[in-house]
C-alpha atoms as a PDB file:
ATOM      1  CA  UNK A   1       0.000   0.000   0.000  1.00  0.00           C
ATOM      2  CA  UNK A   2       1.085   3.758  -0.507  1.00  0.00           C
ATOM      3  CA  UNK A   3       1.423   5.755   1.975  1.00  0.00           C
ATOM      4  CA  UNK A   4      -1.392   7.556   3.236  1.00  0.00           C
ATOM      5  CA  UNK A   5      -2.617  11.645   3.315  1.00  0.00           C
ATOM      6  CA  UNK A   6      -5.083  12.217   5.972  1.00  0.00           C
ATOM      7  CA  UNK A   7      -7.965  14.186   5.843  1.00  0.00           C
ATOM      8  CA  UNK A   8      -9.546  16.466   8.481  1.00  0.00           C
ATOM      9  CA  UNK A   9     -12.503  14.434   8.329  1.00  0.00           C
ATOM     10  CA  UNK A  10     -10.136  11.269   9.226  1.00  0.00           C
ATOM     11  CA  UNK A  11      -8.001  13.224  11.469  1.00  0.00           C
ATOM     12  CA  UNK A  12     -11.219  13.789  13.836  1.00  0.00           C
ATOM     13  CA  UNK A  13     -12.562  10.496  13.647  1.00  0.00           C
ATOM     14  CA  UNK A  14     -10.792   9.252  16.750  1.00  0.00           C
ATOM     15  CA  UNK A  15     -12.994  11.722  18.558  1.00  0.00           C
ATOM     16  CA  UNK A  16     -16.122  10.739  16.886  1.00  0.00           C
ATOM     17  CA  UNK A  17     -16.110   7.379  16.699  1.00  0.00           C
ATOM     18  CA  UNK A  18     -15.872   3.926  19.086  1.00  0.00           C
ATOM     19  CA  UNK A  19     -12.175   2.745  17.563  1.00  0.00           C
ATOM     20  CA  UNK A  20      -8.897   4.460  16.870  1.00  0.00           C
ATOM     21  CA  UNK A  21      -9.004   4.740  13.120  1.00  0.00           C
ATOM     22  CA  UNK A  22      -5.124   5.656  12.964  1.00  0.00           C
ATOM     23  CA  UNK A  23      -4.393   2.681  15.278  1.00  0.00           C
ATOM     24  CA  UNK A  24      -6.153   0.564  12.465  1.00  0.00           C
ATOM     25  CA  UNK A  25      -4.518   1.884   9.487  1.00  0.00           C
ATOM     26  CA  UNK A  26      -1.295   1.353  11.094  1.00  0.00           C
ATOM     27  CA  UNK A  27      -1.939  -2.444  12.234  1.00  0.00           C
ATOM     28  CA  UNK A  28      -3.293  -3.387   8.905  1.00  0.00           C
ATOM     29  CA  UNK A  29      -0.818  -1.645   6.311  1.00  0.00           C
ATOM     30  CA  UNK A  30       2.592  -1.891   8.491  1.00  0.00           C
ATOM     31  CA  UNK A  31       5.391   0.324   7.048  1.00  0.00           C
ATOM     32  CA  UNK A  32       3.005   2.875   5.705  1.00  0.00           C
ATOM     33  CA  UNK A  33       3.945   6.360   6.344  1.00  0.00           C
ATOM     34  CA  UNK A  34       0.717   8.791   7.657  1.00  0.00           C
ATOM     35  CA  UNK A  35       1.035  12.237   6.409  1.00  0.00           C
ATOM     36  CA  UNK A  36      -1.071  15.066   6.640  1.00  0.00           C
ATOM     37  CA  UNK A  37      -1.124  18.733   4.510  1.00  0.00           C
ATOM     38  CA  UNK A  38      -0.591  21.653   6.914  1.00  0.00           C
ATOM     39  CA  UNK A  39      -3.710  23.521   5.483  1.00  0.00           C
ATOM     40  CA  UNK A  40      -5.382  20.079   6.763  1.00  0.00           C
ATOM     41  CA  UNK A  41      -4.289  21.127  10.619  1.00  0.00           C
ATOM     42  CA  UNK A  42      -5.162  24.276   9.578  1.00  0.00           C
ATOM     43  CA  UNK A  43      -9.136  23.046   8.627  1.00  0.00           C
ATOM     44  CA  UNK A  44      -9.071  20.792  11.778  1.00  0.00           C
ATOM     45  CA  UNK A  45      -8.169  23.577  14.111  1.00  0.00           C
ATOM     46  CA  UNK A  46     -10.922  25.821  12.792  1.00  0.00           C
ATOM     47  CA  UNK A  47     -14.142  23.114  12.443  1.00  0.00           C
ATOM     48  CA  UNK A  48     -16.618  22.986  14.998  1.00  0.00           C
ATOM     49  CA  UNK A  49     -16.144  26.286  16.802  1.00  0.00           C
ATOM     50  CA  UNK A  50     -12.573  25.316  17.060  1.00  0.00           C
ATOM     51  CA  UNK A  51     -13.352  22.097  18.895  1.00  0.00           C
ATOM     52  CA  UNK A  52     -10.408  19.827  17.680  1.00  0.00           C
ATOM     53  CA  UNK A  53      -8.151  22.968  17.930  1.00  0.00           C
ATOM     54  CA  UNK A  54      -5.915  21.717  20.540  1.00  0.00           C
ATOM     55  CA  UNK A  55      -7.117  17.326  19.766  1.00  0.00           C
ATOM     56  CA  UNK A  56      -5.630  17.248  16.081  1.00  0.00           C
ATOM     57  CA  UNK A  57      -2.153  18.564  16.885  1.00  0.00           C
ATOM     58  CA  UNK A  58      -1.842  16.593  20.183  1.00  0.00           C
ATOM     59  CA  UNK A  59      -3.048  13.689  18.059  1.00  0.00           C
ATOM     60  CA  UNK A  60      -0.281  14.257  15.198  1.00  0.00           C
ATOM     61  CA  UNK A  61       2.423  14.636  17.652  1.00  0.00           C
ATOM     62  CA  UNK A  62       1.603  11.784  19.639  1.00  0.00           C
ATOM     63  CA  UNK A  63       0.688   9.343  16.577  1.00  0.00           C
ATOM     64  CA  UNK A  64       3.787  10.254  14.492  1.00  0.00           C
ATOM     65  CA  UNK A  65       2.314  12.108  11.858  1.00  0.00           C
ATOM     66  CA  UNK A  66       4.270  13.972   8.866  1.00  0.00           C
ATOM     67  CA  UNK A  67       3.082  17.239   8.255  1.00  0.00           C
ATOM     68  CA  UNK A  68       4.031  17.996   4.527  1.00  0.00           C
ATOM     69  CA  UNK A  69       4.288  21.412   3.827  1.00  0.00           C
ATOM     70  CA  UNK A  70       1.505  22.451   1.132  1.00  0.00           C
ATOM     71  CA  UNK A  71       3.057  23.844  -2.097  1.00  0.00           C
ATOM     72  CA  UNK A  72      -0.651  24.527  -3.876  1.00  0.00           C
ATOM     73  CA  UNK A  73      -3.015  27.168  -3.295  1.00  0.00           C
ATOM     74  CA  UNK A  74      -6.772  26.971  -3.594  1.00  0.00           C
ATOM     75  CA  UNK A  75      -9.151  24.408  -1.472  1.00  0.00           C
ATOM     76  CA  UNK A  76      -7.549  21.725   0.786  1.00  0.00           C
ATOM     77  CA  UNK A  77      -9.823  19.280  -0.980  1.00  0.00           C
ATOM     78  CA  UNK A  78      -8.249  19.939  -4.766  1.00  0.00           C
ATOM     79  CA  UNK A  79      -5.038  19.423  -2.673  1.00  0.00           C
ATOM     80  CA  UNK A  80      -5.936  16.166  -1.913  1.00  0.00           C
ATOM     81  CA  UNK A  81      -7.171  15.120  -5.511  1.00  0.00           C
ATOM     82  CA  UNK A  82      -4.031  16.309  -6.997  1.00  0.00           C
ATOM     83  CA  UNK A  83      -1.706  14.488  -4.422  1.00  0.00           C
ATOM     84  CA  UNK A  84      -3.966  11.346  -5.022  1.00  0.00           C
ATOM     85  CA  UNK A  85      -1.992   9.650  -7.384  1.00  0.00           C
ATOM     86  CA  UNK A  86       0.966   9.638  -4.899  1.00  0.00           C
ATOM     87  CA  UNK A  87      -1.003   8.618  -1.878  1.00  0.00           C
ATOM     88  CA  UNK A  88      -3.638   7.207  -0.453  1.00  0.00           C
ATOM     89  CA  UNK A  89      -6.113   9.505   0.737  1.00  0.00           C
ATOM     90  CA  UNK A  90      -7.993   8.808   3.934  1.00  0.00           C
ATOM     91  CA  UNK A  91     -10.661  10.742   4.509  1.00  0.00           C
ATOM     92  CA  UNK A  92     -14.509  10.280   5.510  1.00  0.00           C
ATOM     93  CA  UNK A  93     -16.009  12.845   2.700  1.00  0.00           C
ATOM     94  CA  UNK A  94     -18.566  11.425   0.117  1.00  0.00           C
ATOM     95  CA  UNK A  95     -18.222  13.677  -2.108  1.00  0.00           C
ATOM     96  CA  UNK A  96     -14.262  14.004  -1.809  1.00  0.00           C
ATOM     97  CA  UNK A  97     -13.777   9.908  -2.129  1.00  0.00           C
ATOM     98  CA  UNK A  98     -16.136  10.524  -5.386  1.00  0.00           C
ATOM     99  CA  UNK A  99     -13.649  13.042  -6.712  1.00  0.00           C
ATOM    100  CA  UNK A 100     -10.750  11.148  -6.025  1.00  0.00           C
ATOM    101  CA  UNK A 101     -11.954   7.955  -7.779  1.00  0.00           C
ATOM    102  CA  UNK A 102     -13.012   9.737 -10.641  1.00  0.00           C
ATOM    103  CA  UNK A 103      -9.128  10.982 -10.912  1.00  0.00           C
ATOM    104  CA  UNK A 104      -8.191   7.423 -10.634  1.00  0.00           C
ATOM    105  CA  UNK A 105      -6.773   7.831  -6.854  1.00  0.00           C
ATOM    106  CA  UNK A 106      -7.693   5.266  -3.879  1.00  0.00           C
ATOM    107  CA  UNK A 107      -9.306   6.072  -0.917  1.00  0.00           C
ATOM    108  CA  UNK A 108      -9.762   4.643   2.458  1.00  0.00           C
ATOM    109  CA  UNK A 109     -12.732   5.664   4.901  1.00  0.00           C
ATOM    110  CA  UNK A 110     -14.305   4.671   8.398  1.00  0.00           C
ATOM    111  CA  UNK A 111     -17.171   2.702   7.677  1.00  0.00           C
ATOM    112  CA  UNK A 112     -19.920   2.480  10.490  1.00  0.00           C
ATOM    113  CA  UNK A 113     -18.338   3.973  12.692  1.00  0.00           C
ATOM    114  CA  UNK A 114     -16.149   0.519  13.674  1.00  0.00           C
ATOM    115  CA  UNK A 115     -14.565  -0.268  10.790  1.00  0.00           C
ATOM    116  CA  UNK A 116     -11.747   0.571   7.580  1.00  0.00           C
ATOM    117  CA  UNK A 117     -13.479   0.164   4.500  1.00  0.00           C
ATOM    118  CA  UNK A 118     -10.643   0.783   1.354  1.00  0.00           C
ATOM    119  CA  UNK A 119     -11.931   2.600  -1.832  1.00  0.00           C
ATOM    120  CA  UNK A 120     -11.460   1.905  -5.229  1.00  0.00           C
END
């Protein structure tokens, strides 16, 4: 497997849901890299009244995280399209694991809320 770019929607899921999504990646795809976009922390810190503002950078410090420094400009999501031939992109967001299949990327997603499902 490539190595994986999270997603705000993924990097909040170990709030939201009953399992440690990260925990799972990493025990099912061992030697995968995580890596994250710093307008990703950026989105994070700034969601739900600024809720995860202090969870999401705890979380990538503590969960070994690369933060890759974001050389586009525009929305985080065309980001994460682009990049999606490099990576795979975890990430929660219908409509962004639509976009990314349609540019031929891979996607993987919490499914039920207990549960990795693995996109196209």
């Amino acid at each position: 497997m490539r190595d994986v770019l999270l997603d705000t929607s993924f990097l909040v899921a170990p709030f939201e849901t009953s399992f440690h999504p990260l925990e799972r990646l990493r025990d099912r795809h061992t030697g995968v890299q995580l890596c994250t976009l710093e307008d990703v922390i950026q989105e994070a810190r700034s969601i739900r009244s600024g809720r995860y503002a202090d969870s999401v950078p705890d979380l990538i410090d503590h969960s070994e995280i690369q933060v890759l420094e974001t050389e586009g400009e525009g929305p985080v999501d065309d980001l994460l399209v682009e990049l999606s031939d490099s990576f795979v992109v975890a990430t929660n967001d219908r409509e962004l694991r639509r976009r990314i299949d349609d540019a031929g990327g891979a996607t993987v997603y919490v499914r039920s809320g207990d549960h990795l499902e693995q996109g196209p």
